[in-house]
N, C-alpha and C. Protein backbone atom coordinates (compact mmCIF):
# COMPACT_ATOMS: atom_id res chain seq x y z
N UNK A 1 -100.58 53.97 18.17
CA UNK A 1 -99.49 53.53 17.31
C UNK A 1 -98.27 53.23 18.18
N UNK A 2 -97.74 52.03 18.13
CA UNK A 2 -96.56 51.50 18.51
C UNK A 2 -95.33 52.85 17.93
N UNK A 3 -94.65 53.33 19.28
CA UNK A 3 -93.42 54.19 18.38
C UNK A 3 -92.30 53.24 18.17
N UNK A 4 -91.60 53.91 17.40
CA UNK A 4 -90.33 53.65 16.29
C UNK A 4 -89.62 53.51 16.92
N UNK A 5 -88.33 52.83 16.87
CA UNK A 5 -86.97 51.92 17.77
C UNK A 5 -86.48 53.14 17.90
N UNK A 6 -86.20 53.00 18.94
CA UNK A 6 -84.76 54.02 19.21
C UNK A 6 -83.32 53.34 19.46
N UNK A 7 -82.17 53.78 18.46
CA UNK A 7 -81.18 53.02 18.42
C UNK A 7 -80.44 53.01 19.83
N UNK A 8 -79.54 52.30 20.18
CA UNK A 8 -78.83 52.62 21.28
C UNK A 8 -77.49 53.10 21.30
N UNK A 9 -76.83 54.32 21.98
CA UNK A 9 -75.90 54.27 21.49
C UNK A 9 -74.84 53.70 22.01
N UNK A 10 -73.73 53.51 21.40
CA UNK A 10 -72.68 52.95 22.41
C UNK A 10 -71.31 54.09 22.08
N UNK A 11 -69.74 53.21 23.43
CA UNK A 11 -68.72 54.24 23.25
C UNK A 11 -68.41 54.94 21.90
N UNK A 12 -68.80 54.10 21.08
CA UNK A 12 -67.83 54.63 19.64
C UNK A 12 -68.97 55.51 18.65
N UNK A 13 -70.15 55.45 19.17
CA UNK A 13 -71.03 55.93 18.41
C UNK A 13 -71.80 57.33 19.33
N UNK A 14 -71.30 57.44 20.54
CA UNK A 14 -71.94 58.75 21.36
C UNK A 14 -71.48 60.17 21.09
N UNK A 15 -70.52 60.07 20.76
CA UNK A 15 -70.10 61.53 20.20
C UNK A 15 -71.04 61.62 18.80
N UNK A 16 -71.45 60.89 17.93
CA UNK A 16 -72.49 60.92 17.12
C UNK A 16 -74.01 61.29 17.85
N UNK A 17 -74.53 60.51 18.57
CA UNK A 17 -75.80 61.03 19.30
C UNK A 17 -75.47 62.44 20.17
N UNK A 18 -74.30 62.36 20.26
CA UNK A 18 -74.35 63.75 21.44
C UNK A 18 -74.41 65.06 20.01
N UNK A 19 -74.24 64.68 18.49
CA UNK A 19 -74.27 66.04 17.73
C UNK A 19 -75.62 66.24 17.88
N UNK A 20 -76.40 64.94 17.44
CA UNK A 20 -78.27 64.82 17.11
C UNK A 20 -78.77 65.19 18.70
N UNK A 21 -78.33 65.10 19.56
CA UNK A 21 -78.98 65.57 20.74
C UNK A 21 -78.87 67.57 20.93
N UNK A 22 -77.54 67.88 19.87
CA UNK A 22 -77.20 69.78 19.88
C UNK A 22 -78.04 69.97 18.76
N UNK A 23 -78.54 69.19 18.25
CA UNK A 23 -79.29 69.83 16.75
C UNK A 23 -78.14 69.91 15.87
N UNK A 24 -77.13 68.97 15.51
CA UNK A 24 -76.11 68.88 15.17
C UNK A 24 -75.42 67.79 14.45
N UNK A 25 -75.59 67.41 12.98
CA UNK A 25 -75.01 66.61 12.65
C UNK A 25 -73.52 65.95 12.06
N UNK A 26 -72.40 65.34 13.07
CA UNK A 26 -71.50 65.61 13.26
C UNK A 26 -71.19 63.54 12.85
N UNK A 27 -70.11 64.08 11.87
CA UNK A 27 -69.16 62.65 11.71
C UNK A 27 -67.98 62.52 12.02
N UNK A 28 -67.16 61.44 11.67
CA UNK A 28 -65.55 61.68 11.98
C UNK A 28 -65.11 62.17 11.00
N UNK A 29 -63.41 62.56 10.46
CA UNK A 29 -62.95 63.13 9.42
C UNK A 29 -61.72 62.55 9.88
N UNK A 30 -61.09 61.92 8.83
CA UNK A 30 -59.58 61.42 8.81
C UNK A 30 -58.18 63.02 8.97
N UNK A 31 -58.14 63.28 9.70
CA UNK A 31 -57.31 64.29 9.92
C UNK A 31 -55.63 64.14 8.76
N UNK A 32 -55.48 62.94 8.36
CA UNK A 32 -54.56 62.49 7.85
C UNK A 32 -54.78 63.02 6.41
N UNK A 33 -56.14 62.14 5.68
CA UNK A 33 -56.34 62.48 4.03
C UNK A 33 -57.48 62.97 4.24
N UNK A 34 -58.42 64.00 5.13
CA UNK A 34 -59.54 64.96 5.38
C UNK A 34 -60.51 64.10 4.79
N UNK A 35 -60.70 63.10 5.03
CA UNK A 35 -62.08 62.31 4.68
C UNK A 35 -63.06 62.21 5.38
N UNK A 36 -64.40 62.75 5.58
CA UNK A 36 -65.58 62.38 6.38
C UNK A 36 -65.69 61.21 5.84
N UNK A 37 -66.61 59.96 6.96
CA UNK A 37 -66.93 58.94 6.66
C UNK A 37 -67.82 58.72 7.83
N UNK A 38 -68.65 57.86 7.46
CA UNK A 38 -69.74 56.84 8.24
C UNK A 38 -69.65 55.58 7.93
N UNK A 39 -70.24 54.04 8.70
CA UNK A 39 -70.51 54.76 10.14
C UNK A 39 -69.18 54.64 11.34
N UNK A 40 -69.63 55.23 12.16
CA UNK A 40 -68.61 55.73 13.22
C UNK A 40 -67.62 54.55 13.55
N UNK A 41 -65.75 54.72 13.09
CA UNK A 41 -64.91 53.68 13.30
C UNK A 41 -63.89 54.22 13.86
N UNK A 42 -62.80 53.33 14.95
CA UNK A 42 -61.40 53.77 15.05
C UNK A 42 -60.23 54.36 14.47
N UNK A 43 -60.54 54.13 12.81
CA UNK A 43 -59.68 54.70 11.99
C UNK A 43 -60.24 54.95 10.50
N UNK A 44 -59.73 55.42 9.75
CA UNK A 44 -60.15 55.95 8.51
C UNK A 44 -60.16 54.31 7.35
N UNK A 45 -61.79 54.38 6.69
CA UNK A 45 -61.62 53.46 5.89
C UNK A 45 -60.84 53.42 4.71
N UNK A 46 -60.59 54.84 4.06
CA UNK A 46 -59.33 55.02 3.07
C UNK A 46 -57.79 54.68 3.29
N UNK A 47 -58.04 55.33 4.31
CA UNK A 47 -55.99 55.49 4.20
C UNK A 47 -55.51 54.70 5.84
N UNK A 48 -56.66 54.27 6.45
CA UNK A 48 -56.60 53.24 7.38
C UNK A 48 -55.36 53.98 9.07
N UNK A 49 -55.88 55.18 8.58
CA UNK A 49 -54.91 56.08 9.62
C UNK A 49 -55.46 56.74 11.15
N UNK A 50 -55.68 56.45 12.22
CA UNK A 50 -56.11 56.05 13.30
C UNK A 50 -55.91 57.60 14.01
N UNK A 51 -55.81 58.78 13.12
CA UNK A 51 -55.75 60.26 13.68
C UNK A 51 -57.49 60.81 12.71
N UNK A 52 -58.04 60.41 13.86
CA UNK A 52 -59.84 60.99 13.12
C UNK A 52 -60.15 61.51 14.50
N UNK A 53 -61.11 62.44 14.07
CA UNK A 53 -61.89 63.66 14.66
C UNK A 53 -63.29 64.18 14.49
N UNK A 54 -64.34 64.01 15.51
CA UNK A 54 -65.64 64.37 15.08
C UNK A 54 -65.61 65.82 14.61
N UNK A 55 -66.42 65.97 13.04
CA UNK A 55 -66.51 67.16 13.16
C UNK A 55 -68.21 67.39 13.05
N UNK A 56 -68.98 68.61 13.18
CA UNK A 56 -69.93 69.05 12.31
C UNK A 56 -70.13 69.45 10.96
N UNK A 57 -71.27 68.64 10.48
CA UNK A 57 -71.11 69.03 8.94
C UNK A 57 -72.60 70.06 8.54
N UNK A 58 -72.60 70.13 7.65
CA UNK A 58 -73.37 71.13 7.27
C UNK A 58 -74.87 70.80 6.83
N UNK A 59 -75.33 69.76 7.20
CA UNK A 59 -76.74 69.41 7.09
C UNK A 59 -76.87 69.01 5.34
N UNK A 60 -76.31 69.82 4.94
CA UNK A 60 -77.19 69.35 3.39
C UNK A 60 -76.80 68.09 2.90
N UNK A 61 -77.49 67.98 2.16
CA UNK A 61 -77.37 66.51 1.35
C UNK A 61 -78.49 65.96 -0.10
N UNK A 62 -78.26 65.55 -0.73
CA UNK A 62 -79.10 65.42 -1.77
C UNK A 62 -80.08 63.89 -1.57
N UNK A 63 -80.92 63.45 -2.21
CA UNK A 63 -81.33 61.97 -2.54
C UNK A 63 -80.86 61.60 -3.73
N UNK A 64 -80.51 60.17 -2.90
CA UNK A 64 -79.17 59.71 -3.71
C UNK A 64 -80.22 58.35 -4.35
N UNK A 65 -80.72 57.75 -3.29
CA UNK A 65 -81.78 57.11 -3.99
C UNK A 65 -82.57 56.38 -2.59
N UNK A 66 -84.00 55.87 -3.00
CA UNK A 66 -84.85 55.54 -2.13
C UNK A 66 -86.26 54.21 -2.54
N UNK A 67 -86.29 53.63 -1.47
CA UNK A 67 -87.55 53.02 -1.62
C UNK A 67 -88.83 53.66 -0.79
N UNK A 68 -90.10 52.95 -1.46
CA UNK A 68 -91.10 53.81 -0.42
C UNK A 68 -92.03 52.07 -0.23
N UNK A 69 -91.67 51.86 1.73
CA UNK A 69 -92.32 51.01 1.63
C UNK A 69 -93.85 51.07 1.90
N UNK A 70 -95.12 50.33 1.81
CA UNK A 70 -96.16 50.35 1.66
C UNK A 70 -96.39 49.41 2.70
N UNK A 71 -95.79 48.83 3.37
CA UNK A 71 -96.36 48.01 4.78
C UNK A 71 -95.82 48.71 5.74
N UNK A 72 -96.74 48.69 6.86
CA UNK A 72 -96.55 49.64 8.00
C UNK A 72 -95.55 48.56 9.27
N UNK A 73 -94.96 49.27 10.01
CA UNK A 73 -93.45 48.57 10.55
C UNK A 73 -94.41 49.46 12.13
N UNK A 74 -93.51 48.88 13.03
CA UNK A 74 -93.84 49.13 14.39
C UNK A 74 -93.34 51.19 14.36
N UNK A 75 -94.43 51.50 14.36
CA UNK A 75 -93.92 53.31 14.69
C UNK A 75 -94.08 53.73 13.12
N UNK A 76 -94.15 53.46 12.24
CA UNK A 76 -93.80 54.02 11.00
C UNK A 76 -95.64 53.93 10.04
N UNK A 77 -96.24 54.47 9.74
CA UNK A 77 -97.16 54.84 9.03
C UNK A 77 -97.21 54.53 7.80
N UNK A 78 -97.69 53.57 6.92
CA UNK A 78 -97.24 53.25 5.41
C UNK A 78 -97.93 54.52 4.87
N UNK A 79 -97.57 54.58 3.92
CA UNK A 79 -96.58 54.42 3.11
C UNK A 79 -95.16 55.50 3.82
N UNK A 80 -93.93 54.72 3.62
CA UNK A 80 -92.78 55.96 3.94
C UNK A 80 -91.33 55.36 3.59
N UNK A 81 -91.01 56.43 3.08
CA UNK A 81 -89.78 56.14 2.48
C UNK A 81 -88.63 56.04 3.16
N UNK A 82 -87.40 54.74 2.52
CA UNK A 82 -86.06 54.34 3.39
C UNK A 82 -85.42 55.12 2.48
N UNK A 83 -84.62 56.02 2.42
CA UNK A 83 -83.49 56.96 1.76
C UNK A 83 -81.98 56.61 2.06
N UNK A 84 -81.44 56.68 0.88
CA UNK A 84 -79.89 57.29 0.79
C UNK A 84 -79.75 57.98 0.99
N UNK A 85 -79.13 59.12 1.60
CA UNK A 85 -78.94 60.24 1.07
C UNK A 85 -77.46 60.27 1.31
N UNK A 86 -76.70 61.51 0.07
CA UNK A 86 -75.83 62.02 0.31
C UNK A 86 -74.98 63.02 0.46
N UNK A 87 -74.69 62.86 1.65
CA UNK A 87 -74.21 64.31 2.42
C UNK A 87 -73.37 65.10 1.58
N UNK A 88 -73.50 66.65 1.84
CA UNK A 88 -72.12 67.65 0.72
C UNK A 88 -70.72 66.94 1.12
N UNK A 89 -70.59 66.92 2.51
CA UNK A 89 -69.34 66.42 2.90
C UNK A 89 -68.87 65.27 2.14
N UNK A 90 -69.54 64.18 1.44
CA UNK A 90 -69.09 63.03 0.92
C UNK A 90 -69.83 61.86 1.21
N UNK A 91 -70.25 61.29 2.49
CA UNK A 91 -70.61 60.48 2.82
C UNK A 91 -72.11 60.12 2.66
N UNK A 92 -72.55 58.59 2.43
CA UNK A 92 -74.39 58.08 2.57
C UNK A 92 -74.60 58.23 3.51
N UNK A 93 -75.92 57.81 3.97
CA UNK A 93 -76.30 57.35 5.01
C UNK A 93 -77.94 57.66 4.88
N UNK A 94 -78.34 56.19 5.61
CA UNK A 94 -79.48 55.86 5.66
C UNK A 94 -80.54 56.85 6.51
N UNK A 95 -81.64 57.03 6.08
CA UNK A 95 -82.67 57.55 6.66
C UNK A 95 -83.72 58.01 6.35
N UNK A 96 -84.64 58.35 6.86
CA UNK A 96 -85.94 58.93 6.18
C UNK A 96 -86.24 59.99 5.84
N UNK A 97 -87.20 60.77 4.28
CA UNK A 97 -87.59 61.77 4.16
C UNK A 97 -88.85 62.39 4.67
N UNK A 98 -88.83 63.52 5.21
CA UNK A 98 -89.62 63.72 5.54
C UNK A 98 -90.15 65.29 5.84
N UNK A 99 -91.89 65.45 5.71
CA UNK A 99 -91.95 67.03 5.20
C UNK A 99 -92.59 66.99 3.62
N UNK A 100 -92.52 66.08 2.87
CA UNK A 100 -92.96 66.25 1.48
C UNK A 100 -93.64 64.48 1.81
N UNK A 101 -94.83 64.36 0.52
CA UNK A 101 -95.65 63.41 0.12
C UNK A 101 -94.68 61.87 0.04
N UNK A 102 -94.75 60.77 0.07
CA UNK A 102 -94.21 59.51 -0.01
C UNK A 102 -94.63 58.87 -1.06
N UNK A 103 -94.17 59.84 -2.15
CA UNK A 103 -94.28 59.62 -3.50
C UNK A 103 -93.31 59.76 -4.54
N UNK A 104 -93.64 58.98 -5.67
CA UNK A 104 -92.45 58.98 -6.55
C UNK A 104 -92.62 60.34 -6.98
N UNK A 105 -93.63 61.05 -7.32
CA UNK A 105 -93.53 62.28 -8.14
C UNK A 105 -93.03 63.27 -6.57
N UNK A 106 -93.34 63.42 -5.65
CA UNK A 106 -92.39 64.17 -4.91
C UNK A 106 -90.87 63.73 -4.28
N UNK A 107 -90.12 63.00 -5.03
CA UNK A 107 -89.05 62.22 -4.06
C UNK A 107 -88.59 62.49 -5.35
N UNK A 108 -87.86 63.29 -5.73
CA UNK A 108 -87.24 63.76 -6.96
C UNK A 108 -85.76 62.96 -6.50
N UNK A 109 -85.09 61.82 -7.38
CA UNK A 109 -83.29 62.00 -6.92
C UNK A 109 -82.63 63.41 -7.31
N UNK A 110 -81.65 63.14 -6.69
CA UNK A 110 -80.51 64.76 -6.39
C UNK A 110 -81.29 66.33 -6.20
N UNK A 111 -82.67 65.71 -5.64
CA UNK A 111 -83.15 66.90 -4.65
C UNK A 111 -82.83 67.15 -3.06
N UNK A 112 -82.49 68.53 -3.34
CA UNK A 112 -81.86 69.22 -2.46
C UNK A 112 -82.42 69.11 -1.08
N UNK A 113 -81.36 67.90 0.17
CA UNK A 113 -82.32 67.75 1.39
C UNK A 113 -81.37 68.97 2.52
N UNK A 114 -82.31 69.01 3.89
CA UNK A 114 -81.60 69.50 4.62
C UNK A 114 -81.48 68.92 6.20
N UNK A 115 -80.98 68.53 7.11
CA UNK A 115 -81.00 67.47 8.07
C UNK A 115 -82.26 68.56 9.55
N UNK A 116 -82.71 67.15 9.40
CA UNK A 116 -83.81 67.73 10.35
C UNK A 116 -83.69 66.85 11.66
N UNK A 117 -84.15 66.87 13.44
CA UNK A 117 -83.94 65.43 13.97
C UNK A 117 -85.55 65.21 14.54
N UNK A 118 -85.63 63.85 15.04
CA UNK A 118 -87.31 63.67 15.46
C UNK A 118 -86.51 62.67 16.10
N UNK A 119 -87.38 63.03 17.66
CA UNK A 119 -87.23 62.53 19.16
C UNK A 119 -87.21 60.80 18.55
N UNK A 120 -86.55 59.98 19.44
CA UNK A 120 -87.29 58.67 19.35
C UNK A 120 -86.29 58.03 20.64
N UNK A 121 -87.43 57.85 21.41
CA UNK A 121 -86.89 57.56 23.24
C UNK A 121 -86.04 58.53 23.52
N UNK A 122 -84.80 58.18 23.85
CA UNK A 122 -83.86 59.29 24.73
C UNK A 122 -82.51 59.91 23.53
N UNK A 123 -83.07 59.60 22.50
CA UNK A 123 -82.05 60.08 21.47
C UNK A 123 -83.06 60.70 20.26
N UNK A 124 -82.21 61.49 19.68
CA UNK A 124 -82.82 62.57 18.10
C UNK A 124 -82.11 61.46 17.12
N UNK A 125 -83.05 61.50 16.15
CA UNK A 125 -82.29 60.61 15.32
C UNK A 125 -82.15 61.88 13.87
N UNK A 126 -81.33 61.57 13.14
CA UNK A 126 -81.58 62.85 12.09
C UNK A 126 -82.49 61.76 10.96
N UNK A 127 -83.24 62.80 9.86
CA UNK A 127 -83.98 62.91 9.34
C UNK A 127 -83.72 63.99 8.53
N UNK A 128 -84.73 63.68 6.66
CA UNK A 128 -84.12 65.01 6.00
C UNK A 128 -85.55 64.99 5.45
N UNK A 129 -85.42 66.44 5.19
CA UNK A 129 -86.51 67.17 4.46
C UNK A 129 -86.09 68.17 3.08
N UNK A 130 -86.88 68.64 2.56
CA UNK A 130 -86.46 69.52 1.36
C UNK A 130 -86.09 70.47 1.58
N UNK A 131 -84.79 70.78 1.32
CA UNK A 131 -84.16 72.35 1.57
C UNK A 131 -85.17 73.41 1.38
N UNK A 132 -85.13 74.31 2.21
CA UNK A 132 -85.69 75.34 2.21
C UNK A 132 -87.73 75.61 3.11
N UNK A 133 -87.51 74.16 3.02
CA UNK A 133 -89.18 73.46 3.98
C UNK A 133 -88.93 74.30 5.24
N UNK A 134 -89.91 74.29 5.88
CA UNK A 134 -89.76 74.86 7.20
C UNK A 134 -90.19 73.67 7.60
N UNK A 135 -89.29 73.90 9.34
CA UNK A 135 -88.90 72.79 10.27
C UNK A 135 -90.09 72.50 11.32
């Protein structure tokens, strides 16, 4: 099996790979109006205020909503699902579930995920599974 892309990172996005490389999933936060946000920018998309700060957040996050595709992609195994999810902190973000079946009857929305990462080349990418799954 062909493996899965590994993104690349760049200046504005490495303090992001350097959380997924600690086992650590870490965004910016507007220090101004305390907003987490994705993805990684110079200044806050709310209040457009240029005092932001990576922080760590707390892994959880719910499904917010998802497709499950059925054609197989370079690295990826059909059937498998593209996810929303959304973080406690506030913010989406794209990615895969994983740990439970690639099914509608197991892909419950606003079930409880928890951030997991899986190698891909020289970076962890995060990934979520069902709270309480073992890792």
């Amino acid at each position: 099996m062909t493996s899965k892309a590994a993104p690349v990172p760049t200046p504005e996005t490495q303090p992001y790979w350097d959380g997924c490389a600690a086992g650590e999933l870490r965004l910016q936060r507007c220090t101004h109006c305390d907003t987490f946000y994705f993805p990684p920018r110079p200044f806050c998309p709310d209040c457009l205020s240029d005092e932001v700060v990576w922080k760590p957040l707390s892994g959880r996050a719910t499904l917010h909503t998802y497709v499950i595709n059925h054609r197989a992609a370079p690295g990826f195994e059909a059937p498998y699902a593209i996810a929303v999810v959304q973080l406690e902190e506030g913010p989406r973000l794209m990615s895969n579930i994983v740990g439970v079946p690639q099914t509608p009857e197991a892909l419950e929305l606003d079930m409880a995920l928890q951030v997991a990462f899986e190698g891909r080349g020289d970076v962890q990418v995060p990934v979520f599974r069902p709270a309480g799954s073992v890792s």
